[in-house]
PDB file of N, CA and C in Angstrom:
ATOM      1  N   UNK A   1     -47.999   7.949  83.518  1.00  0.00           N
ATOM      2  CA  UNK A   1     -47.298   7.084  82.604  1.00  0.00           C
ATOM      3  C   UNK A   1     -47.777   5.653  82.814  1.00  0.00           C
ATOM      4  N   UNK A   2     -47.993   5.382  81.635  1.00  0.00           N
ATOM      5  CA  UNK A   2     -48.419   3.519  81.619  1.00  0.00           C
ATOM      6  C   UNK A   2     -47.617   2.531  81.526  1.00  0.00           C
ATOM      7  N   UNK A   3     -47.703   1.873  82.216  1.00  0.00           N
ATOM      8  CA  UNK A   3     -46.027   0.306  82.324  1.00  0.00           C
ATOM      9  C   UNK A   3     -47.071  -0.877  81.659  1.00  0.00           C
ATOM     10  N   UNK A   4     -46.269  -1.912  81.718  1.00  0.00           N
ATOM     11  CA  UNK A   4     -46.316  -3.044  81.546  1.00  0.00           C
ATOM     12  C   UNK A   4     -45.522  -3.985  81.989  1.00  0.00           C
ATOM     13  N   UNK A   5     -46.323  -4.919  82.902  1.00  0.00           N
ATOM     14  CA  UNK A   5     -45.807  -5.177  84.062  1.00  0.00           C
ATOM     15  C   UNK A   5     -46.112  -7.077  83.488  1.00  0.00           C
ATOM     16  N   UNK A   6     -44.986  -7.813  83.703  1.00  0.00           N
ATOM     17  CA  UNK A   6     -45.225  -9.444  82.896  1.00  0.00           C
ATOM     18  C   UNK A   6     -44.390 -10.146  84.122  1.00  0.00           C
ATOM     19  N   UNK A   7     -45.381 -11.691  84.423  1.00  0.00           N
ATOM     20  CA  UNK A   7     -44.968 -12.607  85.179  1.00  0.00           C
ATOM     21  C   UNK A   7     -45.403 -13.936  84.928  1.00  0.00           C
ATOM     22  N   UNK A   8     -43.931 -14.610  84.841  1.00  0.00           N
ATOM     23  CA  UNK A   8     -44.075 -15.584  84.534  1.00  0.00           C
ATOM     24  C   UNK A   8     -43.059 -16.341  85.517  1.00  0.00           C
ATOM     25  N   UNK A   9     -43.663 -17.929  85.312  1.00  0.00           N
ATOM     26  CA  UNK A   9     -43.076 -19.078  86.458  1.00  0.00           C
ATOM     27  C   UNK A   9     -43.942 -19.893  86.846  1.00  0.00           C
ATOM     28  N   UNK A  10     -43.439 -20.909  87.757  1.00  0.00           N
ATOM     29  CA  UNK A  10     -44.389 -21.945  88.455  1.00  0.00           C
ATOM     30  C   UNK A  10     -45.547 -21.672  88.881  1.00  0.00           C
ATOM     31  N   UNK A  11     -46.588 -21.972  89.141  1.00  0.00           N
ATOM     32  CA  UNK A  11     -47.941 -21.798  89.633  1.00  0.00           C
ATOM     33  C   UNK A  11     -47.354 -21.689  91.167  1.00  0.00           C
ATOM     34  N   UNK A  12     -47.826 -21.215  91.868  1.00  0.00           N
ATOM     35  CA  UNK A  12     -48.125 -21.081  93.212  1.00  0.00           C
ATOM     36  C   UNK A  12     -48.770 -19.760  94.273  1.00  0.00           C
ATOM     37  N   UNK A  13     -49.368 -20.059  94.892  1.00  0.00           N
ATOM     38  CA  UNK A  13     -49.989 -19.014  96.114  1.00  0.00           C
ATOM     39  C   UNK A  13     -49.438 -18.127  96.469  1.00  0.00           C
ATOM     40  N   UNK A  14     -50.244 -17.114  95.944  1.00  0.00           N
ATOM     41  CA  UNK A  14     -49.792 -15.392  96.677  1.00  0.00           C
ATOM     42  C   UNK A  14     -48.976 -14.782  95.669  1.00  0.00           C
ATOM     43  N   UNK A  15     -48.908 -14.820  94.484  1.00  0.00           N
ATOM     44  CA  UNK A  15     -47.872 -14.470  93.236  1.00  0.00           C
ATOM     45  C   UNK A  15     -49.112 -12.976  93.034  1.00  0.00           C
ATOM     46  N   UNK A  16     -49.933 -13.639  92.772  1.00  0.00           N
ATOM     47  CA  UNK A  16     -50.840 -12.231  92.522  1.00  0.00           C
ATOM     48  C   UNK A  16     -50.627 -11.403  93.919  1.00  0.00           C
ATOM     49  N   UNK A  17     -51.396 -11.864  94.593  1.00  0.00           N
ATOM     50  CA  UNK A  17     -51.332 -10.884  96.328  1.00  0.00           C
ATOM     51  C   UNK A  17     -49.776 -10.816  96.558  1.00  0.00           C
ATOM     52  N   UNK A  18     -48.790 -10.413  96.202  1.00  0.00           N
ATOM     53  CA  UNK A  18     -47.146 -10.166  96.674  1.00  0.00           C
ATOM     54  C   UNK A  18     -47.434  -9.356  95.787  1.00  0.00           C
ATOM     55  N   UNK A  19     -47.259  -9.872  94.081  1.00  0.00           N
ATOM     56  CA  UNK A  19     -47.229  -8.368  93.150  1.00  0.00           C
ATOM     57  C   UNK A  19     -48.322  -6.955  93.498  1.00  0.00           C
ATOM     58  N   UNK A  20     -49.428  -7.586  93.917  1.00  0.00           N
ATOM     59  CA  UNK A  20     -50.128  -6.426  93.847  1.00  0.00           C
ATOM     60  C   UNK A  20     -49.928  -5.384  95.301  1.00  0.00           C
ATOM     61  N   UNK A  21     -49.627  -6.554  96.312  1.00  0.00           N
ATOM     62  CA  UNK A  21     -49.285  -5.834  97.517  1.00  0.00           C
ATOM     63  C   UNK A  21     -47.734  -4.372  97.623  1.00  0.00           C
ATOM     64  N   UNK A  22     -46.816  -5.182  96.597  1.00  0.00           N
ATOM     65  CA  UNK A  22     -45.849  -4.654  96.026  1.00  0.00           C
ATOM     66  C   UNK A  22     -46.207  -3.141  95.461  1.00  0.00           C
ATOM     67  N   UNK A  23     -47.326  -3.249  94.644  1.00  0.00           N
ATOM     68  CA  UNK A  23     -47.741  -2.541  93.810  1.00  0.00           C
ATOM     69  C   UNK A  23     -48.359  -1.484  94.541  1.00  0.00           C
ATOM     70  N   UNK A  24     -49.175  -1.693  95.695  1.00  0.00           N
ATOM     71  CA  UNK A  24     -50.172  -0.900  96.217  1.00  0.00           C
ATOM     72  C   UNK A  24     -48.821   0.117  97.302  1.00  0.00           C
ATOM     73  N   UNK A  25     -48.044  -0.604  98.087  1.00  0.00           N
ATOM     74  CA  UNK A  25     -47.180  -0.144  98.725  1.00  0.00           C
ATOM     75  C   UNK A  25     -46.571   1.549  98.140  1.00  0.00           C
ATOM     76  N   UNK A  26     -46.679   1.162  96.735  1.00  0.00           N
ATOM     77  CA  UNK A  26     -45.518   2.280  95.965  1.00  0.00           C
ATOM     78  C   UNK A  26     -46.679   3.150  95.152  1.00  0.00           C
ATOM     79  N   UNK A  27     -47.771   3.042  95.325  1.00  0.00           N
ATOM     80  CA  UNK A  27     -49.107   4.116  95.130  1.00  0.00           C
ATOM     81  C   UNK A  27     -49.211   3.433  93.247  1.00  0.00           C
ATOM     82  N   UNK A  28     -48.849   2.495  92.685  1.00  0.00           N
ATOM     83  CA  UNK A  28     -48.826   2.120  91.500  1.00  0.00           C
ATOM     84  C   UNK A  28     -50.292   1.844  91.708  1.00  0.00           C
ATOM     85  N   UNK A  29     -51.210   2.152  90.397  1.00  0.00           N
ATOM     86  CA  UNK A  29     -52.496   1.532  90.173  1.00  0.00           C
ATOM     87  C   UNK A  29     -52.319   0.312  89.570  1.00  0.00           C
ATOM     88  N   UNK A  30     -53.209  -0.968  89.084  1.00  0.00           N
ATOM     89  CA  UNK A  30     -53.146  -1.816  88.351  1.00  0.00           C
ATOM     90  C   UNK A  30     -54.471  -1.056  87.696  1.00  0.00           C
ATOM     91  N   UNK A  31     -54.000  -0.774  85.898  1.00  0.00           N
ATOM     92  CA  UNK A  31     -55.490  -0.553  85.248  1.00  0.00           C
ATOM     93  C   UNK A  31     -56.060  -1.709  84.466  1.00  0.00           C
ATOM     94  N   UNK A  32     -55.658  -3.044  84.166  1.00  0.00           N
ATOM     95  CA  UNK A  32     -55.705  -4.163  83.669  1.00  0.00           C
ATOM     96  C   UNK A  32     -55.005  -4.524  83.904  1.00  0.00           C
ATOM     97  N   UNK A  33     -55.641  -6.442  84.177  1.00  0.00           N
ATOM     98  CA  UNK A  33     -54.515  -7.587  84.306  1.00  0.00           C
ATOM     99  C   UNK A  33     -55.790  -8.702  83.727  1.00  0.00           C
ATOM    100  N   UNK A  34     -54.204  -9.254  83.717  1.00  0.00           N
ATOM    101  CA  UNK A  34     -54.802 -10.705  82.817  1.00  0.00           C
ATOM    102  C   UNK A  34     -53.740 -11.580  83.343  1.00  0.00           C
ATOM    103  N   UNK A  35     -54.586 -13.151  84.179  1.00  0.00           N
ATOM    104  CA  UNK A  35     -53.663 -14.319  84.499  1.00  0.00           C
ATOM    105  C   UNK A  35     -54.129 -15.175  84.073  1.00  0.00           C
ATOM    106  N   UNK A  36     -53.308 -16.291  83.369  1.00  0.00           N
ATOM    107  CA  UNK A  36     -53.511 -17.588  83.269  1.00  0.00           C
ATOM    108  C   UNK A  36     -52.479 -18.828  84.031  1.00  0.00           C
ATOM    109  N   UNK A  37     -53.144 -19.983  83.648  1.00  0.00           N
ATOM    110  CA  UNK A  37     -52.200 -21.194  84.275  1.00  0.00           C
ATOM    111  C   UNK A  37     -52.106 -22.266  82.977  1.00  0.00           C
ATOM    112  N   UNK A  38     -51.278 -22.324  82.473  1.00  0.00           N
ATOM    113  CA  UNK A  38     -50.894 -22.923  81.373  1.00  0.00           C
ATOM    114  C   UNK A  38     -50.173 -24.689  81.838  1.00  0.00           C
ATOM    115  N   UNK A  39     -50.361 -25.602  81.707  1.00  0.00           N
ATOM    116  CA  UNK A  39     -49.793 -26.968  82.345  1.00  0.00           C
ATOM    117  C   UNK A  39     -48.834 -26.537  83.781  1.00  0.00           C
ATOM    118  N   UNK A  40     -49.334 -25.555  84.666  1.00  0.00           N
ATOM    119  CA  UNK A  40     -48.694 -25.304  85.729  1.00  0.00           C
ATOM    120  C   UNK A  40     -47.426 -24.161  85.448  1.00  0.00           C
ATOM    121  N   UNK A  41     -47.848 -23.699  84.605  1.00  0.00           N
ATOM    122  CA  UNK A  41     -47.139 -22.310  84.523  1.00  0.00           C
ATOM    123  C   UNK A  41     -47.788 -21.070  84.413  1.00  0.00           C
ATOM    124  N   UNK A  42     -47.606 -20.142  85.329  1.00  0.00           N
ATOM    125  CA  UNK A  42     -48.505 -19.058  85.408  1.00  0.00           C
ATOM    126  C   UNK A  42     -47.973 -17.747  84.872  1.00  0.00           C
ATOM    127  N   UNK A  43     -48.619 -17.423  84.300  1.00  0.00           N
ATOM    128  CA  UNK A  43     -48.390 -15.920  83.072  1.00  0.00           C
ATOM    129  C   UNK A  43     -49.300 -14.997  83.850  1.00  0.00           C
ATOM    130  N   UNK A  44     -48.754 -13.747  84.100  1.00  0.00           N
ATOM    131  CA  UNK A  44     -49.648 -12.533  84.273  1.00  0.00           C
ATOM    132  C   UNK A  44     -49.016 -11.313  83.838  1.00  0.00           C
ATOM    133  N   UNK A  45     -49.663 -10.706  82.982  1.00  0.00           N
ATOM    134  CA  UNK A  45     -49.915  -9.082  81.889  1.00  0.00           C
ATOM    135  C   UNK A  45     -50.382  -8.179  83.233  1.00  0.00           C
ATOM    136  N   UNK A  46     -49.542  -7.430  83.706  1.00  0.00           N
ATOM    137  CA  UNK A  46     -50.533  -5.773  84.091  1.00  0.00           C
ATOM    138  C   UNK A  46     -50.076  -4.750  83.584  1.00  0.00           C
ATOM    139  N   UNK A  47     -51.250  -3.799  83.032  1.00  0.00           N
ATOM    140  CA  UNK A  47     -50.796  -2.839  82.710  1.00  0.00           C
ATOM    141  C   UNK A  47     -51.487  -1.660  83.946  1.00  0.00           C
ATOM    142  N   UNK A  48     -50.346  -0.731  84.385  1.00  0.00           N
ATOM    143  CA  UNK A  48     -50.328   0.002  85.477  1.00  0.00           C
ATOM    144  C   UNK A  48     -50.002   0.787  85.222  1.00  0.00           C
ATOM    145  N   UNK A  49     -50.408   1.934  86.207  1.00  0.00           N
ATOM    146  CA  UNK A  49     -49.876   3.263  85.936  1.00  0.00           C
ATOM    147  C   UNK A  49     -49.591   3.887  87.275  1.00  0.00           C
ATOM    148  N   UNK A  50     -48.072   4.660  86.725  1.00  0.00           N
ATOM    149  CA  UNK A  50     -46.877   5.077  87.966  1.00  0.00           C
ATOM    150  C   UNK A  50     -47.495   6.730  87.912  1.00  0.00           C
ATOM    151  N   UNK A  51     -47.831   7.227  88.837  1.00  0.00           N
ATOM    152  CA  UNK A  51     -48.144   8.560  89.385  1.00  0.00           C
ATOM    153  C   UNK A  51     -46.815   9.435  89.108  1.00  0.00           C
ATOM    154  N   UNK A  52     -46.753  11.185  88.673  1.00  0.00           N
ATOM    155  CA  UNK A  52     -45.635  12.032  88.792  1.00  0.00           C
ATOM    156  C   UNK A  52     -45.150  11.447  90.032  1.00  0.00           C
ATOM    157  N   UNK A  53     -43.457  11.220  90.302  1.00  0.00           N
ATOM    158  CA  UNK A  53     -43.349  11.973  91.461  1.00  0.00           C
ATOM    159  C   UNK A  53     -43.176   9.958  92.058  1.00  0.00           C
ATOM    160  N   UNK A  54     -43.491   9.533  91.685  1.00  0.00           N
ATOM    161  CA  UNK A  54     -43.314   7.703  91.756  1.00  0.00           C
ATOM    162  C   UNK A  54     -41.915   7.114  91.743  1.00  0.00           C
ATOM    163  N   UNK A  55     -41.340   6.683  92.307  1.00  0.00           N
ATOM    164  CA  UNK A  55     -40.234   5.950  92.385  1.00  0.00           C
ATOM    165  C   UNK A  55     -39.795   5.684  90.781  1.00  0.00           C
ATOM    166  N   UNK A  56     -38.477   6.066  90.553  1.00  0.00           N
ATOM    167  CA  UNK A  56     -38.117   6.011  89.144  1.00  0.00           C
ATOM    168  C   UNK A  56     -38.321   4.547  88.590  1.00  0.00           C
ATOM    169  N   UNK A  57     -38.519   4.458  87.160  1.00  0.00           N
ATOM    170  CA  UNK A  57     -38.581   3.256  86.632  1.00  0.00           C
ATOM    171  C   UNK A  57     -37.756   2.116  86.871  1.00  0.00           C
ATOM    172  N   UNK A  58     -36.395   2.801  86.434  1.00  0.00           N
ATOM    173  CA  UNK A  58     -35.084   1.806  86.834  1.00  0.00           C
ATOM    174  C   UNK A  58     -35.267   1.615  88.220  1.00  0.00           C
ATOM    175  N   UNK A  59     -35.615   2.153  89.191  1.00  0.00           N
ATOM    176  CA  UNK A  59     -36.075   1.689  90.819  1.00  0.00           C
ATOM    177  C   UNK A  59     -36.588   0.852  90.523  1.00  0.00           C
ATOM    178  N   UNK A  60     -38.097   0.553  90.082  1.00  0.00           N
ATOM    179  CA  UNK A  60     -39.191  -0.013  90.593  1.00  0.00           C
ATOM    180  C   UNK A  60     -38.698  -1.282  89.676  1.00  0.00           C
ATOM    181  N   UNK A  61     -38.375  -1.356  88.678  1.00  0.00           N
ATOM    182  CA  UNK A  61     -37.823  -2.486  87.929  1.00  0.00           C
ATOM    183  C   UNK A  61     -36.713  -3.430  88.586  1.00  0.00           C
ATOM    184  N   UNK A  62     -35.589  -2.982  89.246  1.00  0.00           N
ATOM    185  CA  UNK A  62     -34.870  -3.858  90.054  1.00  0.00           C
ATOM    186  C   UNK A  62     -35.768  -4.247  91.943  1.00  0.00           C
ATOM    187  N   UNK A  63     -37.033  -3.328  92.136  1.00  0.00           N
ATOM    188  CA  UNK A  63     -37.227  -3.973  92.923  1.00  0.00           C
ATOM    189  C   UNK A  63     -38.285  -5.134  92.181  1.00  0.00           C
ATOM    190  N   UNK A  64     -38.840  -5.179  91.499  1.00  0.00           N
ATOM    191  CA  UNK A  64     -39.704  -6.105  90.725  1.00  0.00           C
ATOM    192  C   UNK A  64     -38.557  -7.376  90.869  1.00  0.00           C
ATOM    193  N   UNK A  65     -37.596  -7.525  89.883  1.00  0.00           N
ATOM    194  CA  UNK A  65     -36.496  -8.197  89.840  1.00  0.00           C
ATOM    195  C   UNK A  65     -36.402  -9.078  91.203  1.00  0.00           C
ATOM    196  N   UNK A  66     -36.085  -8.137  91.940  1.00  0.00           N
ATOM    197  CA  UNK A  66     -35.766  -8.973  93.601  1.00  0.00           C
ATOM    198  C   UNK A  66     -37.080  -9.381  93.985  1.00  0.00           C
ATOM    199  N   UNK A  67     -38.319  -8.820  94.025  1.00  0.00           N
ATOM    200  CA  UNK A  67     -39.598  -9.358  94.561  1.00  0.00           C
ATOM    201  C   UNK A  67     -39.926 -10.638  93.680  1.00  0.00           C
ATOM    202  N   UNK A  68     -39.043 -10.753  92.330  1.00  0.00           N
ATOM    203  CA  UNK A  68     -39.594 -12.042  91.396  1.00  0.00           C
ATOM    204  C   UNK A  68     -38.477 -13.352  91.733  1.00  0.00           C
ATOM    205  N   UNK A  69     -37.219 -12.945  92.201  1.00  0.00           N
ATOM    206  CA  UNK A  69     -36.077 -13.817  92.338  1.00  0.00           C
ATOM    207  C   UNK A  69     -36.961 -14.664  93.751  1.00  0.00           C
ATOM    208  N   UNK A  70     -36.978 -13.903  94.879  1.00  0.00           N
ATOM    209  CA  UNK A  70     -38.077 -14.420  96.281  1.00  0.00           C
ATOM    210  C   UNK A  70     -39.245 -15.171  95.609  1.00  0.00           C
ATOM    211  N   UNK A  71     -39.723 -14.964  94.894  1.00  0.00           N
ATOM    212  CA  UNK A  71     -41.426 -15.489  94.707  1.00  0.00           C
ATOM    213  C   UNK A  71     -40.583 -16.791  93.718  1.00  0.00           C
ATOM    214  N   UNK A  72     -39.452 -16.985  92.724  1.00  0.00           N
ATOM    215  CA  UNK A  72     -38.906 -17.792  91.875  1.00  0.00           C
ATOM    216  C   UNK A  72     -39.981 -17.764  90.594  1.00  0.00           C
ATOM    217  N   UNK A  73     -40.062 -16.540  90.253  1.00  0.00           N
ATOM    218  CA  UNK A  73     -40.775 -16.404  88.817  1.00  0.00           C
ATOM    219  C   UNK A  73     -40.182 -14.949  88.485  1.00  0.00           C
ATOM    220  N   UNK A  74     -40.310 -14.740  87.141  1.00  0.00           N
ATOM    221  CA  UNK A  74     -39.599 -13.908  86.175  1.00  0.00           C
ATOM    222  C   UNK A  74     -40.652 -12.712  85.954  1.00  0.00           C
ATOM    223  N   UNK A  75     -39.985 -11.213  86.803  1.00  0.00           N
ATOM    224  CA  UNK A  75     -41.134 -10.297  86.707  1.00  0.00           C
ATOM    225  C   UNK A  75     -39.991  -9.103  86.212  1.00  0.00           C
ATOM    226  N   UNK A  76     -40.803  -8.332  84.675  1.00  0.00           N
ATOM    227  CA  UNK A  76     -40.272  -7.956  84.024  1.00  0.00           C
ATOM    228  C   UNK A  76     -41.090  -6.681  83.714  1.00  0.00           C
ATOM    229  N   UNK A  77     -40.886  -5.211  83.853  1.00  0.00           N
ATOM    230  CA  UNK A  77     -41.634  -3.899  83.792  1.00  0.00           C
ATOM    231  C   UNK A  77     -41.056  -3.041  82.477  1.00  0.00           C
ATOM    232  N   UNK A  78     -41.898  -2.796  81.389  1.00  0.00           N
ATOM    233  CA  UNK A  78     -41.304  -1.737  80.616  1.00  0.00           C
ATOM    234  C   UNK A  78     -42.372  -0.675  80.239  1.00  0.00           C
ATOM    235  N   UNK A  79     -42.045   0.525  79.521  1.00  0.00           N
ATOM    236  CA  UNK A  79     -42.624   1.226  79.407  1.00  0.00           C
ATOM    237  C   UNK A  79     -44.224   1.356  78.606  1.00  0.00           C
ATOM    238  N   UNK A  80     -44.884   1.479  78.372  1.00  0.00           N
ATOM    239  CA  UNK A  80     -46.515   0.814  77.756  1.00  0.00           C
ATOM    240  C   UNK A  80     -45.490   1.475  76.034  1.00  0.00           C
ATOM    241  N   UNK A  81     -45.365   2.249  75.708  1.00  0.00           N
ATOM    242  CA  UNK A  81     -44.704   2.861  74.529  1.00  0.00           C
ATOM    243  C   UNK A  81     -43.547   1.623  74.041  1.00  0.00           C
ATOM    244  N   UNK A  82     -42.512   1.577  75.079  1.00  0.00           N
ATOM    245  CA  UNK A  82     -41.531  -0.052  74.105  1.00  0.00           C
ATOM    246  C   UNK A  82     -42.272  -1.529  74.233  1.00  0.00           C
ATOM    247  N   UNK A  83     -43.219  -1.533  74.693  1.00  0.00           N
ATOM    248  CA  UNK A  83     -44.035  -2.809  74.786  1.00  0.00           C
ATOM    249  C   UNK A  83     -44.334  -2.860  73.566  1.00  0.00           C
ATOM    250  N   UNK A  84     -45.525  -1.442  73.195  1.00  0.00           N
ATOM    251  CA  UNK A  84     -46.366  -1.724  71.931  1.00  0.00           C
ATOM    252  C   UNK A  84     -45.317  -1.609  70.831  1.00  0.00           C
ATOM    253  N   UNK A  85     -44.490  -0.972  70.516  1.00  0.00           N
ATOM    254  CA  UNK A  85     -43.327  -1.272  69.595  1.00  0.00           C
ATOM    255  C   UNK A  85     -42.863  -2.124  69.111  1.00  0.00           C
ATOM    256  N   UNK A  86     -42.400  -3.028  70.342  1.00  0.00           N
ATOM    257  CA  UNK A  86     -41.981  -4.407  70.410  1.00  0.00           C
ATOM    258  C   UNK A  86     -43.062  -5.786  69.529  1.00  0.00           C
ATOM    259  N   UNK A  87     -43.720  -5.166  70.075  1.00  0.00           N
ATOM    260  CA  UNK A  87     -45.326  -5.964  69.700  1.00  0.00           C
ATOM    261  C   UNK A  87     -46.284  -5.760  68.272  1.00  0.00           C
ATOM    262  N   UNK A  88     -45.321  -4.734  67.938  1.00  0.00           N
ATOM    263  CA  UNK A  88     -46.262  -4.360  66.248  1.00  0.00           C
ATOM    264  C   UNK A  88     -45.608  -5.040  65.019  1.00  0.00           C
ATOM    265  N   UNK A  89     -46.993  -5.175  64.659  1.00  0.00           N
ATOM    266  CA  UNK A  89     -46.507  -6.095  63.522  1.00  0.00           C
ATOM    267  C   UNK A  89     -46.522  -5.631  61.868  1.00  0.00           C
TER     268      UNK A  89
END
């Protein structure tokens, strides 16, 4: 199954290396990402994919939540299916 994984907040060190360390911990792949720094605000898109048998969604989403409240940026996981939904025009 494919997620979509969004972070946003202040610029600062180790936002990538925490999410991805996060990520690697729980056997999640990253299959694309995309970061930018916008006047000191940093945006990052991953789209990942959760293995059968992976910590349930609603899990991995409130730990995202708490790993984004610690880091003080806004990290938000939904399914690759209500993303593109959301997103069609």
């Amino acid at each position: 199954m494919n997620a979509i994984i969004t972070v946003v907040g202040s610029d600062k060190v180790g936002i990538i290396a925490k999410v991805s360390a996060f990520l690697a911990e729980r056997g999640i792949n990253i299959e694309d990402i995309s970061q930018t720094v916008l006047s000191g605000n940093f945006v990052m898109m991953m789209m990942v994919s959760l293995k059968e048998g992976s910590s349930a969604l609603e899990d991995i989403k409130k730990e995202l939540t708490s790993l984004g409240d610690k880091l003080n940026v806004s990290i938000s996981l939904m399914h690759e299916k209500v993303f593109s939904a959301m997103h069609r025009i």
